[in-house]
Protein backbone atom coordinates (compact mmCIF):
# COMPACT_ATOMS: atom_id res chain seq x y z
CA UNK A 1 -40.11 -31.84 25.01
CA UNK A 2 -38.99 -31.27 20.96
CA UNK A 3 -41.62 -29.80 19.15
CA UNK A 4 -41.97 -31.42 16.03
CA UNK A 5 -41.02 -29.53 12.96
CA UNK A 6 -43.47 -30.44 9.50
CA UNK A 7 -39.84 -31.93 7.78
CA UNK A 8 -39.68 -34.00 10.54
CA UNK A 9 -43.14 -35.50 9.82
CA UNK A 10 -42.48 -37.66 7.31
CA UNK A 11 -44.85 -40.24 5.63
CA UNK A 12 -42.81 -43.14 6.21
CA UNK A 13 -44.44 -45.83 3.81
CA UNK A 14 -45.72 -45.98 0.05
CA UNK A 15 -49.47 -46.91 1.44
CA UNK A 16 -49.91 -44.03 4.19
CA UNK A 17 -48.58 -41.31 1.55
CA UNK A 18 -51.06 -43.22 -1.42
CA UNK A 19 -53.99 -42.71 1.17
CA UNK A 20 -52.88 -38.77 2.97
CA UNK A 21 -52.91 -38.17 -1.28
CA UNK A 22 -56.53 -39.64 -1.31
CA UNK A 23 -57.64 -37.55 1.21
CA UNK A 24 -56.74 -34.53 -0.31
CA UNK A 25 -58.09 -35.46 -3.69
CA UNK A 26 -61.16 -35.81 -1.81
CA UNK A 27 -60.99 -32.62 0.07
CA UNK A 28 -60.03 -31.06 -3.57
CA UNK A 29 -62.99 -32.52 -5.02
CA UNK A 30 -65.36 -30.99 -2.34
CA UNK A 31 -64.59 -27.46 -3.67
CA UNK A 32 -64.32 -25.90 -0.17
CA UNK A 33 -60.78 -24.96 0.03
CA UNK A 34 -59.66 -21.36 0.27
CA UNK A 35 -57.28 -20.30 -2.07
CA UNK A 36 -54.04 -20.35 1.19
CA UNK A 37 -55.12 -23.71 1.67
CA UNK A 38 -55.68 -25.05 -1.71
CA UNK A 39 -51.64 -23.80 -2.32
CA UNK A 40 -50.54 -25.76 0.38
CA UNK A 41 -52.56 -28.67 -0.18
CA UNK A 42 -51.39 -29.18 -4.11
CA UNK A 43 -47.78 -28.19 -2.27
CA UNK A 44 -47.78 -31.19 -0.06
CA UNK A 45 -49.66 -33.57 -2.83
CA UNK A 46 -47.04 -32.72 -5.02
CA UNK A 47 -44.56 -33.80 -2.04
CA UNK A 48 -46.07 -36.84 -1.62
CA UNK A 49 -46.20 -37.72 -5.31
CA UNK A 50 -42.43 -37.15 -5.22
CA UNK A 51 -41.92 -39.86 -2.66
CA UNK A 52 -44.40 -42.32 -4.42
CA UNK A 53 -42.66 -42.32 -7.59
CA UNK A 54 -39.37 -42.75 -5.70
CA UNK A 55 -40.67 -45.28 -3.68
CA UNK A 56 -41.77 -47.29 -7.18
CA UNK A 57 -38.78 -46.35 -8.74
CA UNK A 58 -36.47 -48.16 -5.96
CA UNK A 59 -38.81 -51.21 -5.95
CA UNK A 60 -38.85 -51.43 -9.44
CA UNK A 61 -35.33 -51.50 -9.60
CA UNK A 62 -34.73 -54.17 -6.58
CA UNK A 63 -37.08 -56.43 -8.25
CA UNK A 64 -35.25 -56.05 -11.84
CA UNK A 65 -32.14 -57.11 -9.68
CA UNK A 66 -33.78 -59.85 -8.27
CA UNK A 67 -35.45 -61.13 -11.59
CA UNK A 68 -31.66 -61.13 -12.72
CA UNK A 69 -30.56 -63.24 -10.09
CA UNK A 70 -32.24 -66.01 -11.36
């Protein structure tokens, strides 16, 4: 059995990478994270903010293309 790698865990949808961002604001907030996790937390929000705005970006554009359309 593959072992899955953390590139192959992707978030695949705009919602479930808005809410794993939530969480981690909220685990932020709670000021108990080490300073090793606290790096890779802000790494992978930062990740995830990536994806958001390209997710909006793409959706923005398809409905622009729509909107044209009519």
């Amino acid at each position: 059995m593959k072992k899955e790698t953390k590139e192959e865990t992707l978030i695949p949808t705009y919602n479930e990478a808005y809410s794993k961002l939530g969480e981690i604001l909220t685990l932020l907030d709670e000021d108990n994270v080490d300073v090793d996790e606290l790096s890779e937390k802000v790494k992978e929000a930062s990740e995830l903010l990536k994806f958001c705005k390209e997710r909006l970006l793409i959706a923005n554009e398809e409905t622009r293309k729509m909107l044209e359309n009519l």
